[in-house]
C-alpha atoms as a PDB file:
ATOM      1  CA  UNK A   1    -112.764  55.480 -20.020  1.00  0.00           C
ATOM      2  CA  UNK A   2    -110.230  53.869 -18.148  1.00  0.00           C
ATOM      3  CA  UNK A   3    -106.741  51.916 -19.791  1.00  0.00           C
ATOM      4  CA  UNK A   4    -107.954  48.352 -19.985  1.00  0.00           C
ATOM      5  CA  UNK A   5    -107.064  46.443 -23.418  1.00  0.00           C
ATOM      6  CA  UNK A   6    -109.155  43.979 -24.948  1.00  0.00           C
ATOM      7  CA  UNK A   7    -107.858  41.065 -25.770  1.00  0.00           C
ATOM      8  CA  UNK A   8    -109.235  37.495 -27.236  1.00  0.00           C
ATOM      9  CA  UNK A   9    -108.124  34.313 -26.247  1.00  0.00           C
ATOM     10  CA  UNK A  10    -106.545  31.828 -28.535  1.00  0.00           C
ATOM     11  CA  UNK A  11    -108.474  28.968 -26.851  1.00  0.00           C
ATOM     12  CA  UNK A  12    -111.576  30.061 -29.922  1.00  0.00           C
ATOM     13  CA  UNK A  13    -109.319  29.801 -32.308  1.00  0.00           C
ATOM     14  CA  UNK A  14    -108.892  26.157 -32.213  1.00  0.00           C
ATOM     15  CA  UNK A  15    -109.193  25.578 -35.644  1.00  0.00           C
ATOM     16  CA  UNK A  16    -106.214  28.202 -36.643  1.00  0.00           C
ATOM     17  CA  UNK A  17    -102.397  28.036 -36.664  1.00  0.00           C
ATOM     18  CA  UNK A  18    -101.322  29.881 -34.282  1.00  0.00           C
ATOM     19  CA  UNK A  19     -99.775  32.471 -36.837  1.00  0.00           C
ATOM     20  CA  UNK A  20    -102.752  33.084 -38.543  1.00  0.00           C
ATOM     21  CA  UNK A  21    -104.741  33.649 -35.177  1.00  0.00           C
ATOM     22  CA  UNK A  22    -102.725  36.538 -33.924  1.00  0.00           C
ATOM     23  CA  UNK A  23    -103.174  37.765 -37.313  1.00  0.00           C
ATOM     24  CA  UNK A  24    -106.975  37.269 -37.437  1.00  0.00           C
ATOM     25  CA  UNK A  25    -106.808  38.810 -33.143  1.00  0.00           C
ATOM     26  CA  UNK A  26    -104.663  41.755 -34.363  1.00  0.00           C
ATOM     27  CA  UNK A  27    -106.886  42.609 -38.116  1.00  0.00           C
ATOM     28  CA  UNK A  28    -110.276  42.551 -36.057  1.00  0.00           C
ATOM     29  CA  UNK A  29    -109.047  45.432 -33.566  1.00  0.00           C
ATOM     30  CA  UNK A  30    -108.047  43.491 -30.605  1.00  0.00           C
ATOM     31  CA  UNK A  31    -104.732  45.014 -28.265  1.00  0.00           C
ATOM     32  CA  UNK A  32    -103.917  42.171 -26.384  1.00  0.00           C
ATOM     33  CA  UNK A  33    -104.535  38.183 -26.785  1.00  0.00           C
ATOM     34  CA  UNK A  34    -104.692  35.651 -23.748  1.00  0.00           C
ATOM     35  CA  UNK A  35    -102.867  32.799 -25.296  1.00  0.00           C
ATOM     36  CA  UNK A  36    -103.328  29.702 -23.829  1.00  0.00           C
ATOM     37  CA  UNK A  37     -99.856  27.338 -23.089  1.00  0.00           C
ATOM     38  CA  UNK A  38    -100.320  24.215 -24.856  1.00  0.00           C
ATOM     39  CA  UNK A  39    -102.050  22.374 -27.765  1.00  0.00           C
ATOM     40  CA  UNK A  40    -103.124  23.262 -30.650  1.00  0.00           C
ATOM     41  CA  UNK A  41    -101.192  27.090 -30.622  1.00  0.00           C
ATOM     42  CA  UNK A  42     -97.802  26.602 -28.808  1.00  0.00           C
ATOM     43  CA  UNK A  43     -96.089  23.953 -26.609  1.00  0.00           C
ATOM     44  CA  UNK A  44     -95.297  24.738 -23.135  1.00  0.00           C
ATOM     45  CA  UNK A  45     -91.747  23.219 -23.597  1.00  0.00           C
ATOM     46  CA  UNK A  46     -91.051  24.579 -26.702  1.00  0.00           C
ATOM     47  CA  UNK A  47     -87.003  25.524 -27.149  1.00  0.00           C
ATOM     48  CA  UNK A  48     -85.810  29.477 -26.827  1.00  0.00           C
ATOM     49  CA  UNK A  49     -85.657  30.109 -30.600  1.00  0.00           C
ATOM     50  CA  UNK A  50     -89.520  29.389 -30.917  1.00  0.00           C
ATOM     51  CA  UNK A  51     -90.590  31.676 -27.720  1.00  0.00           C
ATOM     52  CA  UNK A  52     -88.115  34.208 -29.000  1.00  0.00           C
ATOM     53  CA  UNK A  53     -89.981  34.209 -32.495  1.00  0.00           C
ATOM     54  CA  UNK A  54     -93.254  34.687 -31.363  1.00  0.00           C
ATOM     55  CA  UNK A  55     -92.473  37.231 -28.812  1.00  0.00           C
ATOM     56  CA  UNK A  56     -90.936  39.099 -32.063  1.00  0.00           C
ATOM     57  CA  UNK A  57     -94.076  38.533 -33.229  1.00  0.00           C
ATOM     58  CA  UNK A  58     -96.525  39.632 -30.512  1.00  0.00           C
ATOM     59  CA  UNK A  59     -94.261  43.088 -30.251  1.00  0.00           C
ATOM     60  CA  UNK A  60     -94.909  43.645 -34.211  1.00  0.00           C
ATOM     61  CA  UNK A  61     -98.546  43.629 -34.026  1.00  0.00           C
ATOM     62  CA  UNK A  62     -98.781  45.499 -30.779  1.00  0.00           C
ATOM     63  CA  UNK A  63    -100.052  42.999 -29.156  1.00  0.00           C
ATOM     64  CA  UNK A  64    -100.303  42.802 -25.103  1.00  0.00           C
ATOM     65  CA  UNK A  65    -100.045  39.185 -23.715  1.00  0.00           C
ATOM     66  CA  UNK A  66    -101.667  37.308 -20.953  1.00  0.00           C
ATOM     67  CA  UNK A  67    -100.303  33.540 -20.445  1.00  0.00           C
ATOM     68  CA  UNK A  68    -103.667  30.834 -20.257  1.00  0.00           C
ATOM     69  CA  UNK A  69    -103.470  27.312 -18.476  1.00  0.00           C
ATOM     70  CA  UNK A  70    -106.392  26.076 -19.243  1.00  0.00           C
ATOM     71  CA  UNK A  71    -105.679  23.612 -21.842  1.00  0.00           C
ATOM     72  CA  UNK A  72    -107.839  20.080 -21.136  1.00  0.00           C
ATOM     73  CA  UNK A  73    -105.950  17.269 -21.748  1.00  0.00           C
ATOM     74  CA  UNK A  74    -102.591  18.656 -21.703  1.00  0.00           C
ATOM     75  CA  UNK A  75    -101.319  16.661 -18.694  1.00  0.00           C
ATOM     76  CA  UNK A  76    -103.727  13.589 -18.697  1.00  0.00           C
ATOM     77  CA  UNK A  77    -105.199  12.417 -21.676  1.00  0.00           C
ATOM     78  CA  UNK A  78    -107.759  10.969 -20.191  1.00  0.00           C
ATOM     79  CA  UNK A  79    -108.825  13.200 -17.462  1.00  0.00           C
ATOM     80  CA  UNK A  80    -109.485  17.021 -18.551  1.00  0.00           C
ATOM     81  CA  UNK A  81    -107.361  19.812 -16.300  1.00  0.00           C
ATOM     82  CA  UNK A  82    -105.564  16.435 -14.283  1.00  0.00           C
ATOM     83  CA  UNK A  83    -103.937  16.958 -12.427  1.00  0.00           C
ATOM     84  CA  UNK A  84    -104.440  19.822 -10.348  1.00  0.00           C
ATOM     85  CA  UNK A  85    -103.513  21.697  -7.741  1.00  0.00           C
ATOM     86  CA  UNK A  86    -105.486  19.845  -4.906  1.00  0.00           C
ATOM     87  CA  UNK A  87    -105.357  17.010  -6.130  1.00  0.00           C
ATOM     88  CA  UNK A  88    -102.994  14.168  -4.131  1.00  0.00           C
ATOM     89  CA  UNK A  89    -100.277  14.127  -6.483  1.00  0.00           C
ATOM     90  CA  UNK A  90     -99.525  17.355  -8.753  1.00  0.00           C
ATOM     91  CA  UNK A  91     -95.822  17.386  -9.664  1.00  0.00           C
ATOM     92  CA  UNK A  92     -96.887  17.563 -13.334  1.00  0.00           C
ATOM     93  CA  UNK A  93     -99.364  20.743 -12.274  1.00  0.00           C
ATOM     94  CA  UNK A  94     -96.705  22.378 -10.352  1.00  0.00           C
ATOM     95  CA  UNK A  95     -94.117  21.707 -12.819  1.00  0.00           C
ATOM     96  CA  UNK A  96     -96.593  23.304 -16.026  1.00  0.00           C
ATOM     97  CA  UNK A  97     -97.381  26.522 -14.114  1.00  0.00           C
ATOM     98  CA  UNK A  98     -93.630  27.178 -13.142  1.00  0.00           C
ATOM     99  CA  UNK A  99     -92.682  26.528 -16.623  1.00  0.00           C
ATOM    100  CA  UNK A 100     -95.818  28.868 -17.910  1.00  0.00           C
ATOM    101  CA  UNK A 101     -94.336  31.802 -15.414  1.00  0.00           C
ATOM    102  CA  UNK A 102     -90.684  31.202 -17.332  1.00  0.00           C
ATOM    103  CA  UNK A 103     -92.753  31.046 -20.671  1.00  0.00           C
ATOM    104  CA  UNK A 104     -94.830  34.525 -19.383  1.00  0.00           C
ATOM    105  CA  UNK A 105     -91.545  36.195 -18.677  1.00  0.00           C
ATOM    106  CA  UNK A 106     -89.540  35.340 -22.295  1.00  0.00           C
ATOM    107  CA  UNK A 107     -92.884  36.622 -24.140  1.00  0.00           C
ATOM    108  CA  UNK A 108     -92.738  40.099 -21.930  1.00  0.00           C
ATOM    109  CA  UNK A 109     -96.587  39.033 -20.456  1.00  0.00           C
ATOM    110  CA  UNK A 110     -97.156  40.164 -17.024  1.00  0.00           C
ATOM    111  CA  UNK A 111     -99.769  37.471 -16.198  1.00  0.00           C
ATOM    112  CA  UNK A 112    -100.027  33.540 -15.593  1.00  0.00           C
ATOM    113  CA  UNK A 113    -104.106  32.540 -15.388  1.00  0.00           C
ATOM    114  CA  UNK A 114    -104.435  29.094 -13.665  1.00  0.00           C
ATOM    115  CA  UNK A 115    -107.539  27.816 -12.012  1.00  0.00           C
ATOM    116  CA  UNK A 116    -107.815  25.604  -8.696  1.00  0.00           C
ATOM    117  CA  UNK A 117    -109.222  22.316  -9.959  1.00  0.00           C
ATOM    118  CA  UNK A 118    -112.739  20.172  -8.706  1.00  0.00           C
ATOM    119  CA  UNK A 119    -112.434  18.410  -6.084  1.00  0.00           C
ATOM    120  CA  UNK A 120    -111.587  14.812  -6.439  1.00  0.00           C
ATOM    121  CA  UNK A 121    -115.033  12.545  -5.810  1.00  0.00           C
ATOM    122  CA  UNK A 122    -114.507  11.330  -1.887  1.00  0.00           C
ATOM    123  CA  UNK A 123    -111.434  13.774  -0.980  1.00  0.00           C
ATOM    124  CA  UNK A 124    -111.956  16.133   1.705  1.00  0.00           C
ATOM    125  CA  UNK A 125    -112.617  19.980   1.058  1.00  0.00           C
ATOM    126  CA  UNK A 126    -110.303  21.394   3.730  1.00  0.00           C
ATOM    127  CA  UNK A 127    -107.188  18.919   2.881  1.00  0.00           C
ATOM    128  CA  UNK A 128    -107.681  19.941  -0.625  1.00  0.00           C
ATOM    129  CA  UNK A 129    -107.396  23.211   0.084  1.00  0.00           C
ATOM    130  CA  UNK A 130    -103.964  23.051   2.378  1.00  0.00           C
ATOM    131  CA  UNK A 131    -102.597  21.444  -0.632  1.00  0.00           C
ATOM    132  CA  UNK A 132    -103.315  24.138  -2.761  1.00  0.00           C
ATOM    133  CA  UNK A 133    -101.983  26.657  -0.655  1.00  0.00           C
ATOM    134  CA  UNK A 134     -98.777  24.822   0.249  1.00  0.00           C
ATOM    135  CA  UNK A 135     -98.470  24.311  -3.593  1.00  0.00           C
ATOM    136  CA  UNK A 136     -99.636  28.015  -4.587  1.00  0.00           C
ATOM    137  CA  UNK A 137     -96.469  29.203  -1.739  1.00  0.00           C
ATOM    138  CA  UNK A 138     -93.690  27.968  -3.808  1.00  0.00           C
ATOM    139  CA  UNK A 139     -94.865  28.896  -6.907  1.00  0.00           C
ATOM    140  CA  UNK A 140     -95.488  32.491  -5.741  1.00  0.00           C
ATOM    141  CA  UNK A 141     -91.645  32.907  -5.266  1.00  0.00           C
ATOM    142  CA  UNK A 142     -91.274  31.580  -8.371  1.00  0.00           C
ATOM    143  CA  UNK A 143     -93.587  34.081 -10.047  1.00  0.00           C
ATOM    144  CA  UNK A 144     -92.402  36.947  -7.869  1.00  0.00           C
ATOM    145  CA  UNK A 145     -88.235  36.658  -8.483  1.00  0.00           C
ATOM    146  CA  UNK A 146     -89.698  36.553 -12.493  1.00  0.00           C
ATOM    147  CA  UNK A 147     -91.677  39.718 -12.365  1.00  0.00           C
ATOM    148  CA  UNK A 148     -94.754  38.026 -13.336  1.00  0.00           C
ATOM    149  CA  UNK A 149     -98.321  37.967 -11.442  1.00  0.00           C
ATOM    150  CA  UNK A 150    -100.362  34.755 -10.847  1.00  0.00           C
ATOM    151  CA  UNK A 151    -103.703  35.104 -11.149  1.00  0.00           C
ATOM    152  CA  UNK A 152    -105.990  32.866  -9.418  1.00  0.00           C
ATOM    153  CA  UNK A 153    -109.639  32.545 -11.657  1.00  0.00           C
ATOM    154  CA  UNK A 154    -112.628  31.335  -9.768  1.00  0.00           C
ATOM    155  CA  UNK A 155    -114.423  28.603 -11.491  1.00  0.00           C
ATOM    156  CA  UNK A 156    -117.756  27.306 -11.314  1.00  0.00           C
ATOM    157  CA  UNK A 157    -117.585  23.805  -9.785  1.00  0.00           C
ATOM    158  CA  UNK A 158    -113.524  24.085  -8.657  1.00  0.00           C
ATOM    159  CA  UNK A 159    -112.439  24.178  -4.876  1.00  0.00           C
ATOM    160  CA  UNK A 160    -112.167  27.880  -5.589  1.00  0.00           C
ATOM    161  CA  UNK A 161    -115.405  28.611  -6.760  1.00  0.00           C
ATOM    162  CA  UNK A 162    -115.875  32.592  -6.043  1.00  0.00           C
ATOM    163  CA  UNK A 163    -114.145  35.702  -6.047  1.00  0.00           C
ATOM    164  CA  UNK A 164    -114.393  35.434  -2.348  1.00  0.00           C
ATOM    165  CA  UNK A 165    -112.756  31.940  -2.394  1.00  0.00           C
ATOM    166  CA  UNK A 166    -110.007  33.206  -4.266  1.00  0.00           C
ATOM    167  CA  UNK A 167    -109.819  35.936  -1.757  1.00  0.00           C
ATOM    168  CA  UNK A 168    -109.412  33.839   0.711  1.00  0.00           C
ATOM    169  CA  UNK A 169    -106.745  32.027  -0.546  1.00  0.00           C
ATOM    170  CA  UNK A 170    -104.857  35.064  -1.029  1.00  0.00           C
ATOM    171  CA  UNK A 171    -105.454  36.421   2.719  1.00  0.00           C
ATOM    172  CA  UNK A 172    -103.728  32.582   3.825  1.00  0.00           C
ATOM    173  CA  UNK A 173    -101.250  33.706   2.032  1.00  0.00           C
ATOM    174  CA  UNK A 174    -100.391  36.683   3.203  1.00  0.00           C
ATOM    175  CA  UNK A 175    -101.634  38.964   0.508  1.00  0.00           C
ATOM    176  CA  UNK A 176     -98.850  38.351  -1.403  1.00  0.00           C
ATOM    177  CA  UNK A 177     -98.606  41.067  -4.616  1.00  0.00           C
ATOM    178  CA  UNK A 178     -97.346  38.342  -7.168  1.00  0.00           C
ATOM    179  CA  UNK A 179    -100.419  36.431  -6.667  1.00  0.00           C
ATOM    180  CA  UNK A 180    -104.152  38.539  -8.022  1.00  0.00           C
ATOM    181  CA  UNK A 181    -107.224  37.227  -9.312  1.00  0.00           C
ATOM    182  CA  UNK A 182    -108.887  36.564 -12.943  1.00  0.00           C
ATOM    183  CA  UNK A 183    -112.364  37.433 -12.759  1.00  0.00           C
ATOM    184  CA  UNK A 184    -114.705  35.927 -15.437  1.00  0.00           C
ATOM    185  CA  UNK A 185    -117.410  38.322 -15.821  1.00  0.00           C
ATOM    186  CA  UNK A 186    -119.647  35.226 -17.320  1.00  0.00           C
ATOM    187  CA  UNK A 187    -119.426  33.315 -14.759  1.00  0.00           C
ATOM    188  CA  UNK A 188    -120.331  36.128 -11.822  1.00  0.00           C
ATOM    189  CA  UNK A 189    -123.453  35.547 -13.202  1.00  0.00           C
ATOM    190  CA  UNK A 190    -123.919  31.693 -12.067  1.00  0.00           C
ATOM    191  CA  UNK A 191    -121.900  31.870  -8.994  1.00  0.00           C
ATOM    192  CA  UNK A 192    -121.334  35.122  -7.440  1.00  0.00           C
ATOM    193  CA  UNK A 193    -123.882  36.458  -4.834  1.00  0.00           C
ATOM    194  CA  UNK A 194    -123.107  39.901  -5.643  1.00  0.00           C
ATOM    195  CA  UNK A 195    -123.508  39.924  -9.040  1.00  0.00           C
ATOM    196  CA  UNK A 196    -120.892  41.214 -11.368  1.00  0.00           C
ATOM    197  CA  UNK A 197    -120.699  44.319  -9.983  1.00  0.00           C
ATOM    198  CA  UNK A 198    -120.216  42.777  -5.971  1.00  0.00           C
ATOM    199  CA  UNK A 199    -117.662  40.434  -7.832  1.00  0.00           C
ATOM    200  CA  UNK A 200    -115.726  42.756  -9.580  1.00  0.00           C
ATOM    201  CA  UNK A 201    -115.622  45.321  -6.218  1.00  0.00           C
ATOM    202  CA  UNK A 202    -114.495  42.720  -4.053  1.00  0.00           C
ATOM    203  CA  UNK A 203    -111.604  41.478  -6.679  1.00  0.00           C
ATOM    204  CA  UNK A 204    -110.555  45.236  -7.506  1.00  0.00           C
ATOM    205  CA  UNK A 205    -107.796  45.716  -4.985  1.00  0.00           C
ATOM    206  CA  UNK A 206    -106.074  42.311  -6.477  1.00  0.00           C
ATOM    207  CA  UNK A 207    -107.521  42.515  -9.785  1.00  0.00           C
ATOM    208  CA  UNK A 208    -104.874  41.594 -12.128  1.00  0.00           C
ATOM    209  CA  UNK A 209    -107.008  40.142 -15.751  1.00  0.00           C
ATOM    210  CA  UNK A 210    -110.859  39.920 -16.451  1.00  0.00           C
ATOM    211  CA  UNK A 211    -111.938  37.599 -19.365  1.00  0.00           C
ATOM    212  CA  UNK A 212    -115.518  38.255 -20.844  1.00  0.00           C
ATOM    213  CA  UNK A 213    -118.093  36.168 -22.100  1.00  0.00           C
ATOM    214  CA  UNK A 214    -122.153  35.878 -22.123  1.00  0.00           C
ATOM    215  CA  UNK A 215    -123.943  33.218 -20.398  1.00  0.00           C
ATOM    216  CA  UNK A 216    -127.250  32.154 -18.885  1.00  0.00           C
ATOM    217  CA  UNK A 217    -127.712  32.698 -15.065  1.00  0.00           C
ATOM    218  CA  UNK A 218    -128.402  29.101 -14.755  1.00  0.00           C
ATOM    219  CA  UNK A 219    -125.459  27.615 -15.386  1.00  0.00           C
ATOM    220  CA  UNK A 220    -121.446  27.596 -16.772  1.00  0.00           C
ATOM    221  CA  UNK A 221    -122.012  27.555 -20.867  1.00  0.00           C
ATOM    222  CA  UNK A 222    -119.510  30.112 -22.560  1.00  0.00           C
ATOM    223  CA  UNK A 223    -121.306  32.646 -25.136  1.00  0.00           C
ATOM    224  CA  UNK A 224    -121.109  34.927 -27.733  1.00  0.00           C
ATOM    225  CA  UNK A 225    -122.597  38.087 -26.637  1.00  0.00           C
ATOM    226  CA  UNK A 226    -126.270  38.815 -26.542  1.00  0.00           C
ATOM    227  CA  UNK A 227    -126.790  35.148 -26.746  1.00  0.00           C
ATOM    228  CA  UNK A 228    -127.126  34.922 -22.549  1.00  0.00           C
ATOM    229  CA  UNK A 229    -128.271  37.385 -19.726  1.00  0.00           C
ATOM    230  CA  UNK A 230    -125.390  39.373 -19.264  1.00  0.00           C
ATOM    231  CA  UNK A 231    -126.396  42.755 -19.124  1.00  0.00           C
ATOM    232  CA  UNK A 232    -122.562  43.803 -21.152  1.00  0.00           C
ATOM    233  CA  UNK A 233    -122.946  47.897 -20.707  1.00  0.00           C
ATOM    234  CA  UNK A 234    -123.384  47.461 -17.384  1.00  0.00           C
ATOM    235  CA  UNK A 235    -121.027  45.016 -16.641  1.00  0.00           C
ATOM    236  CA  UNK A 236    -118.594  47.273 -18.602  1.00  0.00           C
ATOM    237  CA  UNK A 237    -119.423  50.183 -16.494  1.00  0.00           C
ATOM    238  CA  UNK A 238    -118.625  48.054 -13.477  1.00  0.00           C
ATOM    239  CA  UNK A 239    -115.270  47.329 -14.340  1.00  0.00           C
ATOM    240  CA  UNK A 240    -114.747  50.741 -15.373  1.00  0.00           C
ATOM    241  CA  UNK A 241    -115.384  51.534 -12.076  1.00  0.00           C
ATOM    242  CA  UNK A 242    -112.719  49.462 -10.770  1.00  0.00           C
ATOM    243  CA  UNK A 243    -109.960  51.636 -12.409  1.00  0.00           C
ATOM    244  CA  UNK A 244    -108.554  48.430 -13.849  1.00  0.00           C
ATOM    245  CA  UNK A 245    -105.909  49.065 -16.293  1.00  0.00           C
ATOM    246  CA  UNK A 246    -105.009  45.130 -17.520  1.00  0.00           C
ATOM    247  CA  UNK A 247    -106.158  43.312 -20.185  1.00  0.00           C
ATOM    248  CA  UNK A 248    -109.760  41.932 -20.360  1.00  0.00           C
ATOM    249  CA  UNK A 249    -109.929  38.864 -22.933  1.00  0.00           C
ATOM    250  CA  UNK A 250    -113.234  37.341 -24.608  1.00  0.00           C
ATOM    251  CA  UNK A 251    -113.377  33.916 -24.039  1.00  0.00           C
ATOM    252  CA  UNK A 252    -115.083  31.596 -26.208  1.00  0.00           C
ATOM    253  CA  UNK A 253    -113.913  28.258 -25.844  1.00  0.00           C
ATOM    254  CA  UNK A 254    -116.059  26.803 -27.429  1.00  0.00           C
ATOM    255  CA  UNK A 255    -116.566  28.395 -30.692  1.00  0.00           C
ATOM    256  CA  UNK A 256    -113.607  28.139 -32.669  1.00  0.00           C
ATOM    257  CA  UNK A 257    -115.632  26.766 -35.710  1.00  0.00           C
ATOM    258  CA  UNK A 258    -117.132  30.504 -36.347  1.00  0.00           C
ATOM    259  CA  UNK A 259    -114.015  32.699 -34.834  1.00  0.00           C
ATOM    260  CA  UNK A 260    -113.574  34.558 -37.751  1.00  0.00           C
ATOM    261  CA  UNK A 261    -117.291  36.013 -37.365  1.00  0.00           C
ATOM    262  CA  UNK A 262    -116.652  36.543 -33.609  1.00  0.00           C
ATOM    263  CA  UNK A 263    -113.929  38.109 -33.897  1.00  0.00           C
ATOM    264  CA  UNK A 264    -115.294  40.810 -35.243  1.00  0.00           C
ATOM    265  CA  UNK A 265    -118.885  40.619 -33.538  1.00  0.00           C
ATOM    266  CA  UNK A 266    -117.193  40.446 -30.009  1.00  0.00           C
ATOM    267  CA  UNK A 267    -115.210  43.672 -30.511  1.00  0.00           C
ATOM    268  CA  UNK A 268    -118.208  45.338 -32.299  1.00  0.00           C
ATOM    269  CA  UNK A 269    -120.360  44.702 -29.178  1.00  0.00           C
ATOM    270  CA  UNK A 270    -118.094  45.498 -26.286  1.00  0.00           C
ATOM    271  CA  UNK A 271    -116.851  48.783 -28.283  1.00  0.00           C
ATOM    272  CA  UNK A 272    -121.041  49.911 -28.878  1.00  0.00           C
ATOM    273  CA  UNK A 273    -121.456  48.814 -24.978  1.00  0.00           C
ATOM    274  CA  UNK A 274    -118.569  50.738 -23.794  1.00  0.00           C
ATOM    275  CA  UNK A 275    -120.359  53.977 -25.920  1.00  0.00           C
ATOM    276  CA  UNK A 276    -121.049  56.360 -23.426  1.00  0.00           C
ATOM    277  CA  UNK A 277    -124.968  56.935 -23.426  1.00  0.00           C
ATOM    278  CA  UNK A 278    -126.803  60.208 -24.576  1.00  0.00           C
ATOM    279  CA  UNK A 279    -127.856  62.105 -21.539  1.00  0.00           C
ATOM    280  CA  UNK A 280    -131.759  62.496 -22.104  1.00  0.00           C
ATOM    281  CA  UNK A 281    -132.527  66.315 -22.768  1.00  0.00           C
ATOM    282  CA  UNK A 282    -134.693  67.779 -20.023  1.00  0.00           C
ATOM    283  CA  UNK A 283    -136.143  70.763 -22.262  1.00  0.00           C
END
């Protein structure tokens, strides 16, 4: 098996202090958490002593760290994940994911997830997309002089929508090694032509965090697994194939109202999954 570390992310565990969810991530098996920078768990401008604290903490239960941005209505309280990067104005975007790098960098995590954002109805693709790579080129140096990797996710319904997208992106760039990709294994299933196997391929050479989750094939709807068509053993196998060595987190968004259940039956089914298979006997 290769070095990955499973994680589970703090946005399905809503419901808990954020104490009492690394306790509950750390009890049910979990090596890693992807702990997403801002409300209900911990504020993105939160002073020293607090970062300081919880990094104390995270090293005392062994836990690996990946920094999440995808809280809703952090920025807008009327407009979930407003504003973004292609959107007209983004100071307040630009401004979050600098300070989630500095945040990434005092808790010893090696990796900022952040998303592109939909398209704003009657703005044009291709203008949309120079502002999020003129946008995505200063905040690469940033990451870069910090020692900490971006890493683009593509999202059903965003400007970047596909592995290849995000690929894409990258290669305007430049290829630039502070900036890799998140790949969502649930959501290769509703958007990816390849599959998760094609998805995961393509992303391996910039592969820098995988988050996990069932779904149907038909559309974006986080869950638990079994309860979609992912096929998990194989998808497992896929990504072991990659030689990825990061953290991979469950994400459940969704279901913070039964976390301390899925905890447990997350980490039960991606440890059976992972099982290597008996070889059938040929005598």
């Amino acid at each position: 098996m290769t070095g990955w570390t499973l994680g589970y992310g703090t946005n399905g565990l809503g419901d808990h202090p954020l104490p009492q969810a690394l306790d509950l991530i750390a009890e049910s098996g979990y090596g890693a958490v992807a702990l997403t920078l801002g409300f209900p768990h911990l504020d993105p401008w939160a002073g020293p002593d607090e970062v300081h604290r919880l990094h104390r903490r995270l090293e005392s239960a062994g836990l690996r760290v990946v920094v999440e941005t995808g809280t809703r209505f952090l920025l807008d309280p009327r407009r979930k994940h407003a504003p973004a990067l292609v959107d007209a104005e983004a100071d307040a975007r630009v401004a979050y994911l600098r300070r989630a790098v500095q945040v990434a960098e005092e808790l010893g995590a090696a990796t900022v997830q952040f998303f592109s954002g939909v398209l704003t109805p009657g703005d044009d693709p291709e203008t949309a997309r120079g502002r999020l790579l003129d946008r995505l080129g200063g905040l690469v140096g940033v990451a870069g002089r910090s020692g900490v990797r971006l890493a683009l996710e593509p999202e059903p319904g965003m400007v970047v929508e596909t592995v290849a997208d995000a690929l894409a992106v990258r290669a305007a760039l430049g290829d630039p090694g502070p900036l890799g990709l998140t790949v969502d294994i649930g959501h290769c299933l509703v958007v990816e032509p390849g599959g998760v196997d094609g998805a995961l391929s393509a992303a391996a050479p910039a592969l820098a965090h995988v988050q996990i989750d069932d779904m149907p094939d038909t559309h974006h709807e986080h869950r638990p697994f079994g309860e979609g068509d992912l096929d998990l053993p194989a998808a497992l196998a896929a990504l072991d194939r990659t030689g990825f060595d990061g953290v991979v987190s469950v994400e459940l968004p969704r279901h913070s109202w039964d976390a301390p259940r899925l905890l447990r039956a997350s980490h039960t089914a991606i440890t059976t999954a992972r099982r290597p298979r008996p070889v059938p006997s040929t005598s």
